[in-house]
N, C-alpha and C. Protein backbone atom coordinates (compact mmCIF):
# COMPACT_ATOMS: atom_id res chain seq x y z
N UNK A 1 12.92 17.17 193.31
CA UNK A 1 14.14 17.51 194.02
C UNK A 1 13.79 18.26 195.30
N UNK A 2 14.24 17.42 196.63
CA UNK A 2 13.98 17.99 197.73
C UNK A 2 15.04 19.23 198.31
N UNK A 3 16.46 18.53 198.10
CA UNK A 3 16.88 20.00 198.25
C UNK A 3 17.39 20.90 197.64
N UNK A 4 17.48 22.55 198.53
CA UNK A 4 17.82 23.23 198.32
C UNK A 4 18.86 23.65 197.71
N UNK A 5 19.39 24.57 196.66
CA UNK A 5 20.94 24.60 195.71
C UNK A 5 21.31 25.73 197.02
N UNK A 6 21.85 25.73 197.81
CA UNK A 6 22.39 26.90 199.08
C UNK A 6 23.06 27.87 198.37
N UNK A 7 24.47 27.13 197.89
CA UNK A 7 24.93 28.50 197.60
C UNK A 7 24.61 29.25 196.12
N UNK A 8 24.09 28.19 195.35
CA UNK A 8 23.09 28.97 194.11
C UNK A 8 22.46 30.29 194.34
N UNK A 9 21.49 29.58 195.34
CA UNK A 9 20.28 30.64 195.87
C UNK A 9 20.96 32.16 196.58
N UNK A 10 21.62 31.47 197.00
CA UNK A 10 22.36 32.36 198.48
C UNK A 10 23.31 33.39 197.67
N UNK A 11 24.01 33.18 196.11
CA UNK A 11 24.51 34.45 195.04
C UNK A 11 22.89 34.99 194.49
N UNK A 12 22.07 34.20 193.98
CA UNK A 12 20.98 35.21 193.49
C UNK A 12 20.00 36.01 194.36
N UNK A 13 19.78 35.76 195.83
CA UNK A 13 19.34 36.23 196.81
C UNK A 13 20.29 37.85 196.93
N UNK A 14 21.57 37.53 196.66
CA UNK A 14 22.88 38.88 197.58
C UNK A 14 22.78 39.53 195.83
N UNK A 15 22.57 39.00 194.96
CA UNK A 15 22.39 39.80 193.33
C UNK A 15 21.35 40.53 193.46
N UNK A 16 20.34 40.09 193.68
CA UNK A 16 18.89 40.86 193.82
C UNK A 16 19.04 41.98 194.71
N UNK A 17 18.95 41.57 195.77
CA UNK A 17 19.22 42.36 197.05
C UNK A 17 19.81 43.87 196.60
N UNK A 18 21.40 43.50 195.90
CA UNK A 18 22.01 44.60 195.87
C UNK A 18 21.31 45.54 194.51
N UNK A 19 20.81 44.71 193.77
CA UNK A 19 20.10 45.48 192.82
C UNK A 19 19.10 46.61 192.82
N UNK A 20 18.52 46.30 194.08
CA UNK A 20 17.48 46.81 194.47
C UNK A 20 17.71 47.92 195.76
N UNK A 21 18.82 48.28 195.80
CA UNK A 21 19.35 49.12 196.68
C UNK A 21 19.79 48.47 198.51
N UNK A 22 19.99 47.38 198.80
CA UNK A 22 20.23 46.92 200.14
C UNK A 22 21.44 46.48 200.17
N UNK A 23 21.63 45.73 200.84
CA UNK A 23 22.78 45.28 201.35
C UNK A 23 22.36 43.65 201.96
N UNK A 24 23.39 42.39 201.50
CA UNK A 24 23.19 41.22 201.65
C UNK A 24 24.47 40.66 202.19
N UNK A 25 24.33 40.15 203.31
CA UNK A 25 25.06 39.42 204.41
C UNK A 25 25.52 38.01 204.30
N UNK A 26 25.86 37.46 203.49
CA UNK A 26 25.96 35.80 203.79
C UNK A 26 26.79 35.37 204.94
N UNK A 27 25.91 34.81 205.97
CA UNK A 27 27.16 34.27 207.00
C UNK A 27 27.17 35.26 207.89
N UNK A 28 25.58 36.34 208.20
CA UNK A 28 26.14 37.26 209.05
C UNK A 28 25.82 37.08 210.42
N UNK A 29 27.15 37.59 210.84
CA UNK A 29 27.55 37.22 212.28
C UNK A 29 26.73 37.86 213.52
N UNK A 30 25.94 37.67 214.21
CA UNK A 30 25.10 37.96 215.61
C UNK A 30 25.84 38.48 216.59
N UNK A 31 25.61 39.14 217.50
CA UNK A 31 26.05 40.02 218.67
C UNK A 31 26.58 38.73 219.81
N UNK A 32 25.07 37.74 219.66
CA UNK A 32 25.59 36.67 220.64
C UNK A 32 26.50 35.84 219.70
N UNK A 33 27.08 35.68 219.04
CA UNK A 33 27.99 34.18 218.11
C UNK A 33 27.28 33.77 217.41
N UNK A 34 26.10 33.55 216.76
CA UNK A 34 25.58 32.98 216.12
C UNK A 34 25.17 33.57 214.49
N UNK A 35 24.88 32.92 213.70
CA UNK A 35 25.24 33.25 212.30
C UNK A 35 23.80 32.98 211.37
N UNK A 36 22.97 34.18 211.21
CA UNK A 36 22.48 33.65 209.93
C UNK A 36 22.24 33.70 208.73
N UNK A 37 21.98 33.02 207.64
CA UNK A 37 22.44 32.39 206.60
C UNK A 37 22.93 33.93 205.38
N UNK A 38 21.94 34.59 205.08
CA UNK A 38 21.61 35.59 204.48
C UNK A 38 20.73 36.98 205.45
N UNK A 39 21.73 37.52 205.62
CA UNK A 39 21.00 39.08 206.52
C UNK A 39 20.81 40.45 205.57
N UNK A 40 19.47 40.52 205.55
CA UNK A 40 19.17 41.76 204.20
C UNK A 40 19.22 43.06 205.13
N UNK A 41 19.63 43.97 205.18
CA UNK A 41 19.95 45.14 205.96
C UNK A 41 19.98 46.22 204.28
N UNK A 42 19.38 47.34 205.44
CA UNK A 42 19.26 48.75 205.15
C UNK A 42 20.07 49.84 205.51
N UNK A 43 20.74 50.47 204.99
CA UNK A 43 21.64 51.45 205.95
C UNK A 43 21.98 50.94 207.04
N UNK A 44 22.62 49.85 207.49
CA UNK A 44 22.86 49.02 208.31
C UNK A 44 21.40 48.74 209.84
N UNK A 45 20.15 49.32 208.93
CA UNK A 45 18.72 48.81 209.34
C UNK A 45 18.73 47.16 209.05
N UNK A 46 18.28 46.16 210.31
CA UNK A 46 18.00 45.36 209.92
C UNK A 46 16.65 45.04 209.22
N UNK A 47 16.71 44.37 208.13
CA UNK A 47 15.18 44.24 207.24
C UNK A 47 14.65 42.87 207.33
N UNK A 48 15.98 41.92 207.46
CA UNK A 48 14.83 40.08 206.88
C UNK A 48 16.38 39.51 207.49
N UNK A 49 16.29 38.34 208.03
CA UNK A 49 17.07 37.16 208.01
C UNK A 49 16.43 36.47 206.86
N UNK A 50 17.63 35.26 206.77
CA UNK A 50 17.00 34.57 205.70
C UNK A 50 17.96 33.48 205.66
N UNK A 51 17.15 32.43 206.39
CA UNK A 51 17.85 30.94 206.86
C UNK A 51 17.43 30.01 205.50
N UNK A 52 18.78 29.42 204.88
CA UNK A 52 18.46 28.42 204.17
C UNK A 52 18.67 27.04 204.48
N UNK A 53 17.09 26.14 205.18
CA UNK A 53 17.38 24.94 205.45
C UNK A 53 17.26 23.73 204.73
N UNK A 54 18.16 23.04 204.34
CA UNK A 54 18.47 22.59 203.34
C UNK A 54 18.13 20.57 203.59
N UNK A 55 18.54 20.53 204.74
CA UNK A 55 17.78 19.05 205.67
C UNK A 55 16.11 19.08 206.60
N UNK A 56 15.54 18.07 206.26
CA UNK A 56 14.53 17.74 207.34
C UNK A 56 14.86 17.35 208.66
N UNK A 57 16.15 16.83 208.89
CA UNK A 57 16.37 16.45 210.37
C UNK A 57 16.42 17.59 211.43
N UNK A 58 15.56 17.31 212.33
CA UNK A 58 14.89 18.35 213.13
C UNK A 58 14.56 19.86 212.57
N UNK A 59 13.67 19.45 211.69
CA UNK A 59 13.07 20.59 211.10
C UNK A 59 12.63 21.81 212.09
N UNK A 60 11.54 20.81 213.04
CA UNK A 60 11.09 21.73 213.94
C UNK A 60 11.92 22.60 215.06
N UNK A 61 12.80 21.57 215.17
CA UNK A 61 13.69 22.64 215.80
C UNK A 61 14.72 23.54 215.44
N UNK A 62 15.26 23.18 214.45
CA UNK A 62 15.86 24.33 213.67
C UNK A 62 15.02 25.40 213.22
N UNK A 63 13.87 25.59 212.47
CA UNK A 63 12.83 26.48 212.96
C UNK A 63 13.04 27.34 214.01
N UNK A 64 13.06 26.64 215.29
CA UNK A 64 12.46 27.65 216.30
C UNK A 64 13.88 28.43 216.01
N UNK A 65 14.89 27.58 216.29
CA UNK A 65 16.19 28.26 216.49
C UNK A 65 16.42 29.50 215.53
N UNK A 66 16.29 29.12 214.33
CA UNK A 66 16.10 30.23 213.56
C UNK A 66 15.08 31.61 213.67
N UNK A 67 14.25 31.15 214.32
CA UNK A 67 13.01 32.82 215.02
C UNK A 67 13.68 33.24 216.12
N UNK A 68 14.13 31.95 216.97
CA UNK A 68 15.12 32.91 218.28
C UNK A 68 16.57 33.22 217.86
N UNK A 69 17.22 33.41 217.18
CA UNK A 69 18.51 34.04 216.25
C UNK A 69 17.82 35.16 215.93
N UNK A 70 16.94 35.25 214.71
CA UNK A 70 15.99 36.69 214.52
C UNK A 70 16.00 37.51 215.36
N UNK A 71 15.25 36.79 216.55
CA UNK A 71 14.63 37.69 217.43
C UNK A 71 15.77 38.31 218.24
N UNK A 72 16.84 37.65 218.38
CA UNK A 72 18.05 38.20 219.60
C UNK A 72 18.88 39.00 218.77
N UNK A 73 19.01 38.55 217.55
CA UNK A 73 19.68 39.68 216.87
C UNK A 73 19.00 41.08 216.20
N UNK A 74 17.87 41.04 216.36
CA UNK A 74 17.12 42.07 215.87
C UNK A 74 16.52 42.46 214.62
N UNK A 75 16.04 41.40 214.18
CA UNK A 75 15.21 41.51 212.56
C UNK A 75 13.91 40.78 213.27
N UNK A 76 13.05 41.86 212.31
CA UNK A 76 11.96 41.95 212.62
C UNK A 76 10.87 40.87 211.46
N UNK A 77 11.39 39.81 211.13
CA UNK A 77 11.31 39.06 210.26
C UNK A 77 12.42 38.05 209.74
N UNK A 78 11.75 36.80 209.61
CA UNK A 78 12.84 35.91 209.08
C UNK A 78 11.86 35.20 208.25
N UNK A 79 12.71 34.52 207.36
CA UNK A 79 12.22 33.67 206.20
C UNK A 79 13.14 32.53 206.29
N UNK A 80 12.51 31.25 206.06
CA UNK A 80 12.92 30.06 206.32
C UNK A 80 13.02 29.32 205.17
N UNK A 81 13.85 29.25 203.93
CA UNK A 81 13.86 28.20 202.72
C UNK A 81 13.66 27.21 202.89
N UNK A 82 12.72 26.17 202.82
CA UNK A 82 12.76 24.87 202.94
C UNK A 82 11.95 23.94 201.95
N UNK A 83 12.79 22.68 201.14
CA UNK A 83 11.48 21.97 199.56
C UNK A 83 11.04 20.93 200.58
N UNK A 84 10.58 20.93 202.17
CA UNK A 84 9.89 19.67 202.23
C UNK A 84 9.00 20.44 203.07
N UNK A 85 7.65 19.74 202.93
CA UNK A 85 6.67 19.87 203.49
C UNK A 85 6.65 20.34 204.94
N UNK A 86 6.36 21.31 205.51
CA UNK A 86 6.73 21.91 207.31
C UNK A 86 5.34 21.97 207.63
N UNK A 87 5.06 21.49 208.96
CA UNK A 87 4.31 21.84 209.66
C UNK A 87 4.90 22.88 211.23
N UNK A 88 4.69 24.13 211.07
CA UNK A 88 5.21 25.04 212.19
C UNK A 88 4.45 24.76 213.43
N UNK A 89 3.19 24.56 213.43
CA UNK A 89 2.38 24.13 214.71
C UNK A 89 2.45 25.43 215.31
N UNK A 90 3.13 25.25 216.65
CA UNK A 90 2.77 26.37 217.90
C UNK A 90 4.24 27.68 217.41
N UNK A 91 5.03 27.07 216.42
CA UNK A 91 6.20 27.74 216.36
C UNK A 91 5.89 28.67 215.76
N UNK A 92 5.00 29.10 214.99
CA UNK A 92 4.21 30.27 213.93
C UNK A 92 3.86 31.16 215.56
N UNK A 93 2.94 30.76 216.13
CA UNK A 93 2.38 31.76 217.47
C UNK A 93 3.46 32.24 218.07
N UNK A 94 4.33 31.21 218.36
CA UNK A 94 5.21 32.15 219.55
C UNK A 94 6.56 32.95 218.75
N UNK A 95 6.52 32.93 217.34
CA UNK A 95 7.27 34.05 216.76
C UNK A 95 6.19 35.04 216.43
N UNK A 96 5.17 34.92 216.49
CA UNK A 96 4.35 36.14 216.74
C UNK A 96 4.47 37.00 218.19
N UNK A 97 4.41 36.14 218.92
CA UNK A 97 4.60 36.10 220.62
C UNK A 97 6.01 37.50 220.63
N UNK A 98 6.98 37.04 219.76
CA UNK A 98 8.13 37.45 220.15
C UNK A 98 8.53 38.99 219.47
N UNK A 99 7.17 38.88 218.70
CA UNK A 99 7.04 39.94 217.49
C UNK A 99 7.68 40.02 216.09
N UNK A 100 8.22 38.58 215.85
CA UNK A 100 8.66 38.40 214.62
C UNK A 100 8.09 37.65 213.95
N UNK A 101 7.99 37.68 212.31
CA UNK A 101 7.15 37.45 210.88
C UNK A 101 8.01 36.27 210.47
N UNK A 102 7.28 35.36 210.92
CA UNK A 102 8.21 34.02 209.96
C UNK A 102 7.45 33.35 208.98
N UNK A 103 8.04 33.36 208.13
CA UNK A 103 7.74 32.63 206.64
C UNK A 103 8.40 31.72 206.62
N UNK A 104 7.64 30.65 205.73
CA UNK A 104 8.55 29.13 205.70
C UNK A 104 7.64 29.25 203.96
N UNK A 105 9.12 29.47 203.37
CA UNK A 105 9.00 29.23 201.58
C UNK A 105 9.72 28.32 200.99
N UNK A 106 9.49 28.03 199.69
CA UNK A 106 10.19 27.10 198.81
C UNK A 106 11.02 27.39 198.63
N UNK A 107 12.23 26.99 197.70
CA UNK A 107 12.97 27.75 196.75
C UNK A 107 12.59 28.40 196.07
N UNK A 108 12.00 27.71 195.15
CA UNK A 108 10.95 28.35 193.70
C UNK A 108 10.33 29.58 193.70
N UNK A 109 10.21 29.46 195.15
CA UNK A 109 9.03 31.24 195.27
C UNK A 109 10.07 32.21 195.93
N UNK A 110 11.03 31.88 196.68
CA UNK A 110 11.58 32.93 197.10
C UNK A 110 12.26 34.52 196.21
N UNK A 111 12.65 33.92 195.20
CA UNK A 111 13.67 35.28 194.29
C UNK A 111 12.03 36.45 193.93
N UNK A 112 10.99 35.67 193.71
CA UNK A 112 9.82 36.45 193.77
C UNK A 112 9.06 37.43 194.64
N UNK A 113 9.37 36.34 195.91
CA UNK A 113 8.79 37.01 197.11
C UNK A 113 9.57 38.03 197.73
N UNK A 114 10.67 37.42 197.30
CA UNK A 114 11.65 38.63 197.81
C UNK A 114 11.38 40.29 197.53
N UNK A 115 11.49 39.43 195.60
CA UNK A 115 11.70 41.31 194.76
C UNK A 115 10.74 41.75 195.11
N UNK A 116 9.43 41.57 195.81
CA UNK A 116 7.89 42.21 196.20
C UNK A 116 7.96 42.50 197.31
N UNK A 117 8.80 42.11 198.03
CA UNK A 117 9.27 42.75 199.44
C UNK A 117 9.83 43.62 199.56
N UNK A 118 10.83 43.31 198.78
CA UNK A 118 11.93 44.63 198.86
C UNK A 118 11.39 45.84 197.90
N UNK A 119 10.61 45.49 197.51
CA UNK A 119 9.85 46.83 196.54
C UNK A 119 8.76 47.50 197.34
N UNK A 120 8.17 46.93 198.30
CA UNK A 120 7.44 47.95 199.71
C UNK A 120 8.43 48.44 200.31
N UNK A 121 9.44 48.18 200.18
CA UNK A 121 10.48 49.03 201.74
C UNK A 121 10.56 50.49 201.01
């Protein structure tokens, strides 16, 4: 199964989250108009975006779009859900470039990677 369950993920992502003392955004809204999927915030600190892409059609560019959303809205990290195979190429460097941490995960691993994240903050 290639895709993603969105709004499955997207209640056990905002369950966890709040479990663990944060705060989870579905649908949160950007300064410029733009929206992404799951925003994990701290005392209204931003901590992680967290785009769930659920199609391969223009992978690569939804990607970028998703590091430049990050980056303009101010998380210092985004995570990218995706079950098909990604190649980021130059798009990994220049969200380094921009000073943001992008991850491109499965489903399967995310509720994991998460709780180990949110357990360093």
């Amino acid at each position: 199964m290639l895709q993603i369950r969105v709004k499955g993920l997207t209640r056990e992502i905002v369950s966890l989250t709040e479990q663990m003392g944060f705060e989870a955004v579905p649908e949160y809204r950007t300064p410029d108009g733009t929206r992404v999927d799951i925003a994990v915030l701290k005392f209204d600190e931003k901590v992680l975006a967290i785009e769930l892409e659920a199609s391969f059609k223009w992978f690569p560019q939804r990607l970028l779009y998703d590091v430049v959303k990050a980056y303009r809205a101010g998380f210092p990290e985004v995570w990218v859900v995706s079950n098909f195979k990604s190649n980021p190429g130059w798009i990994m460097s220049y969200a380094l470039e921009l000073g943001i941490e992008l991850r491109i995960l499965k489903e399967k691993e995310v509720i994991e990677r998460l709780k180990a994240r949110l357990a360093r903050l």
